[in-house]
Protein backbone atom coordinates (compact mmCIF):
# COMPACT_ATOMS: atom_id res chain seq x y z
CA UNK A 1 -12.88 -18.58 -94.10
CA UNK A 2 -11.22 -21.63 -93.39
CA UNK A 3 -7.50 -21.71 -92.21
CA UNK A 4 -5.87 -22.83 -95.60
CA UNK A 5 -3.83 -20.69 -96.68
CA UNK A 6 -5.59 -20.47 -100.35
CA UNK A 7 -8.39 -19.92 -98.53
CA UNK A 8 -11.58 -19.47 -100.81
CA UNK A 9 -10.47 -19.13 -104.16
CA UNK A 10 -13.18 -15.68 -104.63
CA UNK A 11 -11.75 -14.20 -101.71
CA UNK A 12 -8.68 -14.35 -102.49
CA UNK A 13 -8.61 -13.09 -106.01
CA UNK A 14 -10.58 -10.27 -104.86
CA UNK A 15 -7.85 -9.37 -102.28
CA UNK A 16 -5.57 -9.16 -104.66
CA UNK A 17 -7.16 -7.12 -106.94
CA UNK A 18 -6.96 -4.49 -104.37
CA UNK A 19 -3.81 -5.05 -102.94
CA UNK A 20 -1.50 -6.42 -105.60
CA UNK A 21 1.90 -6.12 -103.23
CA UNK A 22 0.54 -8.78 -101.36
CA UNK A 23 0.91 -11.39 -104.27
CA UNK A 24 4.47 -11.76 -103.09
CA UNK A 25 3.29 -12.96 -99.52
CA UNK A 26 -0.37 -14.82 -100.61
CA UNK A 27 1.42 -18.09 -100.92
CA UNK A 28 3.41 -18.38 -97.85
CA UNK A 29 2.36 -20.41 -95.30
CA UNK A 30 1.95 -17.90 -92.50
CA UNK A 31 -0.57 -15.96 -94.87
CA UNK A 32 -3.94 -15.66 -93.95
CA UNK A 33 -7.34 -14.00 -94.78
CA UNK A 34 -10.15 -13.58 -92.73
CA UNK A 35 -13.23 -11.93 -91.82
CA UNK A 36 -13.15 -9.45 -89.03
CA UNK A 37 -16.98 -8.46 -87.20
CA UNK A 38 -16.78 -5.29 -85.67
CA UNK A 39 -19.38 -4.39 -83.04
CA UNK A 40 -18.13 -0.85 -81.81
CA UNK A 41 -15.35 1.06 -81.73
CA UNK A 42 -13.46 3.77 -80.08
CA UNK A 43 -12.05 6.92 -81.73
CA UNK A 44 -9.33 9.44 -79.34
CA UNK A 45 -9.78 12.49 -82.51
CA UNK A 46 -7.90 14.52 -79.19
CA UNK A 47 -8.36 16.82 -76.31
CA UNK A 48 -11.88 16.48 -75.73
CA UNK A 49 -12.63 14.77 -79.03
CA UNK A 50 -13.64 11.05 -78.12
CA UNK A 51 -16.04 9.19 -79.64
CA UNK A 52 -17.56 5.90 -79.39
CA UNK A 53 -19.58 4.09 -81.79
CA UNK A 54 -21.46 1.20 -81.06
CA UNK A 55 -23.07 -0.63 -84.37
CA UNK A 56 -26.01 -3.00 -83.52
CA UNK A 57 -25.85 -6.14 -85.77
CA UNK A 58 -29.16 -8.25 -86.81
């Protein structure tokens, strides 16, 4: 997404439809949605209990 702060119009009526508290915040200038790509990540689940997962994307 762009940085405009409507960003695309799909996107952000779709955001909203799952989080309708934000609908307060959507329209302030500070607000922004984007996309995040996550390649791996790290779980601590305790002592002894780490995990990593790596996710290959094509």
């Amino acid at each position: 997404m762009d940085r405009n702060p409507q960003g695309s119009p799909r996107i952000r009526r779709r955001y909203l439809d799952h989080n309708s508290k934000v609908a307060l915040y959507v329209d302030l200038g500070n607000f922004c949605l984007f996309h995040l790509a996550v390649e791996s990540a790290s779980l601590n689940g305790g002592f002894g209990r780490a995990l990593n997962s790596i996710r290959m994307i094509a």
